[in-house]
N, C-alpha and C. Protein backbone atom coordinates (compact mmCIF):
# COMPACT_ATOMS: atom_id res chain seq x y z
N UNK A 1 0.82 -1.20 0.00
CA UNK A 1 0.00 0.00 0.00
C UNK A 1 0.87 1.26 0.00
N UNK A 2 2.08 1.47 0.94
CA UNK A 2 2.77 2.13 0.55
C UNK A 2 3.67 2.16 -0.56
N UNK A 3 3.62 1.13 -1.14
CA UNK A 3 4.71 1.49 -2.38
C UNK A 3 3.02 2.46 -3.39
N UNK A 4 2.40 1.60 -3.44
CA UNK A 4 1.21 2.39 -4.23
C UNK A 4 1.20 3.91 -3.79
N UNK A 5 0.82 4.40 -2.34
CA UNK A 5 0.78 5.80 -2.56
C UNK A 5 2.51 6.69 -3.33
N UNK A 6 3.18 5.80 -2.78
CA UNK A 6 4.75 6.43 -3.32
C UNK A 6 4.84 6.38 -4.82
N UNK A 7 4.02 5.68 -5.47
CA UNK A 7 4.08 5.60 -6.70
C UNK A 7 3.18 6.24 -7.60
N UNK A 8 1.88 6.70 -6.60
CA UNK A 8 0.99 7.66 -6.90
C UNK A 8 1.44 9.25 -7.07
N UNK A 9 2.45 9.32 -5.58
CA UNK A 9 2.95 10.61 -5.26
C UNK A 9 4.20 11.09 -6.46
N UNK A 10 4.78 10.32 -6.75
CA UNK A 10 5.90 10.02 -7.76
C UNK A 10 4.80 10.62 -9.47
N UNK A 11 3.96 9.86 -9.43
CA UNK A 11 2.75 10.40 -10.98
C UNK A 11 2.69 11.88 -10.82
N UNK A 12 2.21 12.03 -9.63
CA UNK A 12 1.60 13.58 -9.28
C UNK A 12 2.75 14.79 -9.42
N UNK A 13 4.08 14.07 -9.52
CA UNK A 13 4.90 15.29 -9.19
C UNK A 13 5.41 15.31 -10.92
N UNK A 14 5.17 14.11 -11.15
CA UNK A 14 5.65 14.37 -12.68
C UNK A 14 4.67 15.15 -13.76
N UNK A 15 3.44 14.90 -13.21
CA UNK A 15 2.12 15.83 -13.96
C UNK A 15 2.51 17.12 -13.70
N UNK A 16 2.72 17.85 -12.46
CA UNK A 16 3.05 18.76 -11.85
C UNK A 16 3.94 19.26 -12.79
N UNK A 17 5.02 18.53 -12.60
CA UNK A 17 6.35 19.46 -13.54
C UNK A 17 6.26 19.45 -15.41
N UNK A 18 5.06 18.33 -15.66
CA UNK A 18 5.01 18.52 -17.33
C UNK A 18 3.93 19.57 -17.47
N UNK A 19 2.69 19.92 -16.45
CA UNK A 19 2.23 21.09 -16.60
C UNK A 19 2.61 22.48 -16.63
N UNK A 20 3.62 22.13 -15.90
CA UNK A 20 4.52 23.58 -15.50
C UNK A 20 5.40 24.24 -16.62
N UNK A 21 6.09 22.70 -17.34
CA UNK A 21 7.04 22.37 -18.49
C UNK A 21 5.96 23.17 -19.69
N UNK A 22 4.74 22.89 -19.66
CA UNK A 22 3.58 23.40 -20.91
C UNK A 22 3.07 24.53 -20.89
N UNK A 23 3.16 24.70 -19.73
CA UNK A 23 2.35 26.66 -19.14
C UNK A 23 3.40 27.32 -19.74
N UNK A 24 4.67 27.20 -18.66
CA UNK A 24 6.05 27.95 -19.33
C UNK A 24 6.32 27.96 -21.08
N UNK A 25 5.74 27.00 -21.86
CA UNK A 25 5.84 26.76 -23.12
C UNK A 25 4.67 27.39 -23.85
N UNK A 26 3.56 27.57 -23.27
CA UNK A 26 2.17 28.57 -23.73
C UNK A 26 2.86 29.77 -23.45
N UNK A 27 3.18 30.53 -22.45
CA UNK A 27 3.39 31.67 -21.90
C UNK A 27 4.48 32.13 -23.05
N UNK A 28 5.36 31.40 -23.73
CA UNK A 28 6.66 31.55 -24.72
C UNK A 28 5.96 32.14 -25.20
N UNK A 29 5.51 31.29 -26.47
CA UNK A 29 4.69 31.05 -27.50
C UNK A 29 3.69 32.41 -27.41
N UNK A 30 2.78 32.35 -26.62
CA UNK A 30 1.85 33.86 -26.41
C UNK A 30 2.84 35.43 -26.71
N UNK A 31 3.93 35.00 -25.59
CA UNK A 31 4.61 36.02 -25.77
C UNK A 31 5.09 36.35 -27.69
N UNK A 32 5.81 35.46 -27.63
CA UNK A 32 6.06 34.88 -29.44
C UNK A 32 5.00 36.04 -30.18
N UNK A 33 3.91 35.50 -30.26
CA UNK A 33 2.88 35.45 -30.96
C UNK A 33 2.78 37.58 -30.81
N UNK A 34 2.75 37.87 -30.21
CA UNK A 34 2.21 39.04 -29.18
C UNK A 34 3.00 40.30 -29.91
N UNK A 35 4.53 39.80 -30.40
CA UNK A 35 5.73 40.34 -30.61
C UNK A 35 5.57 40.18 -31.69
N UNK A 36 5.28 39.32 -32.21
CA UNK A 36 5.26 38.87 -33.76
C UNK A 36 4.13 39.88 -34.39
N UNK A 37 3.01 40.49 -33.76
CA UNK A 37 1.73 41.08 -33.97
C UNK A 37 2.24 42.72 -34.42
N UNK A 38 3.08 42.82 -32.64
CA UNK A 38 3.73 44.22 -33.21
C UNK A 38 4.51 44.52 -33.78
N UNK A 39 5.56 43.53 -34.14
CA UNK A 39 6.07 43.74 -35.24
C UNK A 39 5.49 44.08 -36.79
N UNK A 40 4.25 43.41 -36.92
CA UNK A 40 3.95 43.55 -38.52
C UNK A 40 2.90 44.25 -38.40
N UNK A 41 2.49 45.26 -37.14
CA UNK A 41 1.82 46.49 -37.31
C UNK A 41 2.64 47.53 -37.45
N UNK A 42 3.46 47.71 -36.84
CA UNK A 42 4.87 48.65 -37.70
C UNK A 42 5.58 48.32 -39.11
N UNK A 43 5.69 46.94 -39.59
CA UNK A 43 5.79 47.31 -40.73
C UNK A 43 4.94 47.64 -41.67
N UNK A 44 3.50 47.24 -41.44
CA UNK A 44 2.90 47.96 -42.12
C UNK A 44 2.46 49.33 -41.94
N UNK A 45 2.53 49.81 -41.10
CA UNK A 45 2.81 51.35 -40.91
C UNK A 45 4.08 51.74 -41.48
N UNK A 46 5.16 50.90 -42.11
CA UNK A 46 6.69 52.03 -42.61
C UNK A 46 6.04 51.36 -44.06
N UNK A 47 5.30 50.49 -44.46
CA UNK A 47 5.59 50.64 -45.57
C UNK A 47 4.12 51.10 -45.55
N UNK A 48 3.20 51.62 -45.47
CA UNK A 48 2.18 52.87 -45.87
C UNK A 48 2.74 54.03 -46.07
N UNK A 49 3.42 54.89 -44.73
CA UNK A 49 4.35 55.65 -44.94
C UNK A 49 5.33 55.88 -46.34
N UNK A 50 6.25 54.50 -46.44
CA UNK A 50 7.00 54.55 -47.60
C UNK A 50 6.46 54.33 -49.04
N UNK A 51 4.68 54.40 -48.67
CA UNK A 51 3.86 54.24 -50.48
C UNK A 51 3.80 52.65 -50.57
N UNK A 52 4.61 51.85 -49.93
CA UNK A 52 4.69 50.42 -50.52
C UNK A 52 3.10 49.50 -50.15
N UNK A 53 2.92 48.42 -50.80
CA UNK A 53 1.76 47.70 -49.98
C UNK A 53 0.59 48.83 -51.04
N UNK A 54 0.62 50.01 -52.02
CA UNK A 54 -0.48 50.34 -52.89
C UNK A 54 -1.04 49.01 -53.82
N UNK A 55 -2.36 49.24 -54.42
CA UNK A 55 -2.26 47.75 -55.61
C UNK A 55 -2.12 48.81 -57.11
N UNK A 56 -1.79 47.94 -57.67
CA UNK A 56 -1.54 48.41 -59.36
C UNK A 56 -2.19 49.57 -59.35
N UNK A 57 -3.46 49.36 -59.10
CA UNK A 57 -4.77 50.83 -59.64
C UNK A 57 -4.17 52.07 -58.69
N UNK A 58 -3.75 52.01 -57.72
CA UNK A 58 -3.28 52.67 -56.47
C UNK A 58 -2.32 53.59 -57.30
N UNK A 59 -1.36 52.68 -57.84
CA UNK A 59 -0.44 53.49 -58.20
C UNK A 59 -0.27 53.99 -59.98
N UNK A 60 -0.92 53.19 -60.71
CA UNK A 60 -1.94 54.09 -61.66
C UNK A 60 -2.31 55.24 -61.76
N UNK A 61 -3.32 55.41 -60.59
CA UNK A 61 -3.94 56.58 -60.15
C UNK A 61 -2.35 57.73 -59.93
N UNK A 62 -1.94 57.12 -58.96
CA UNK A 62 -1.02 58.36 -58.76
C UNK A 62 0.02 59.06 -59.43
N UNK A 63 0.58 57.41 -60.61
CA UNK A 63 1.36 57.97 -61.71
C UNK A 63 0.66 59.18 -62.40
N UNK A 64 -1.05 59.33 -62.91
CA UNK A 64 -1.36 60.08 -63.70
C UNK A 64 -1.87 61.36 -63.13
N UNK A 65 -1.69 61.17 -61.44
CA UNK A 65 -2.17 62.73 -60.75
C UNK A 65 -0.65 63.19 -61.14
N UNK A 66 0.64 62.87 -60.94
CA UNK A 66 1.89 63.06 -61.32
C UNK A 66 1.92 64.05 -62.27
N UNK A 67 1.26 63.27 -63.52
CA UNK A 67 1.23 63.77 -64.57
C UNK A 67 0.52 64.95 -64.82
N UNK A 68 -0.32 64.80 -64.27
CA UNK A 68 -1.02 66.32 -64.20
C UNK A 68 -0.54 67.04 -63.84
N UNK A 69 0.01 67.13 -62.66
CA UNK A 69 0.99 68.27 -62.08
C UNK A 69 2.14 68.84 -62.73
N UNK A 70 2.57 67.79 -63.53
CA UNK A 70 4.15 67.91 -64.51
C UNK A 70 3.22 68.80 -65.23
N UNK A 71 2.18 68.41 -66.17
CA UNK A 71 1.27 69.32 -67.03
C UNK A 71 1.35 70.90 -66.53
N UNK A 72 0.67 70.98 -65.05
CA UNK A 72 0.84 72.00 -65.00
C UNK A 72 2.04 73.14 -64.82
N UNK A 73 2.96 72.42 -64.43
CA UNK A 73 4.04 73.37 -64.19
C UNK A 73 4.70 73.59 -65.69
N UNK A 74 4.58 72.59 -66.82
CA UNK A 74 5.25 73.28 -67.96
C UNK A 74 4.54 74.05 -68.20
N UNK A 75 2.83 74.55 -68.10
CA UNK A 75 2.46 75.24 -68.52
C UNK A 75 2.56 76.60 -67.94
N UNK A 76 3.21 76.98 -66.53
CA UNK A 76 3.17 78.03 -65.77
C UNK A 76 4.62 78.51 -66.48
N UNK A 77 6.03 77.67 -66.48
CA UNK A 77 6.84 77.98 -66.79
C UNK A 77 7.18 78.22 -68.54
N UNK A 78 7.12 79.20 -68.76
CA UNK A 78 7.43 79.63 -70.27
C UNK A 78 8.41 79.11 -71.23
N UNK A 79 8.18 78.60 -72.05
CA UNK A 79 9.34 77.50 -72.37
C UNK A 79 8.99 76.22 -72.65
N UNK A 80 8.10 75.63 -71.20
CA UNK A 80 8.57 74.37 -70.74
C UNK A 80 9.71 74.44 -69.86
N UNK A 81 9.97 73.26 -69.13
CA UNK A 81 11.12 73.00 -68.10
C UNK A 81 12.17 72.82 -68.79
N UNK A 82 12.35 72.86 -69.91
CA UNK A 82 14.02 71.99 -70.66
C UNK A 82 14.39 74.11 -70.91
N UNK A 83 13.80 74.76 -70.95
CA UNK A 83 14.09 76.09 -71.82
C UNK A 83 15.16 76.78 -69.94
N UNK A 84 16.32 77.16 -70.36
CA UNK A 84 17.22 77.76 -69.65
C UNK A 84 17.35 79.36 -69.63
């Protein structure tokens, strides 16, 4: 009977320490996870910032507002821009 509880008590301490072994291994992992989150909310904040992450039409669009603007300044400057 005593070897049984000693062998019971012996189970219990090993559950004990593989739960402990798995918490400590969730708690990583969460952390992991947590870091990993803020990381790729800042990069997508540097690359909004840096224009990157637009789709094709995105930048379509903006090549030809570009263009408009180039439009307008040859037309303010007499010449055109190439005239010195």
């Amino acid at each position: 009977m005593e070897e049984g509880k000693m062998n019971l008590r012996l189970d219990m301490d090993v559950q004990k320490l593989e739960t402990e072994k798995l918490r400590k291994g969730k708690n990583k992992a969460e952390g992991d996870l947590d870091s990993l989150k803020t990381d790729y909310k800042r990069l997508r904040c540097l690359m909004k910032a840096a224009g990157l992450g637009k789709t094709s039409e995105q930048w379509c669009q903006k090549i030809q507002e570009e263009k408009i603007k180039a439009d307008r300044w040859e037309k303010k400057v007499p010449g055109g821009l190439d005239a010195k």
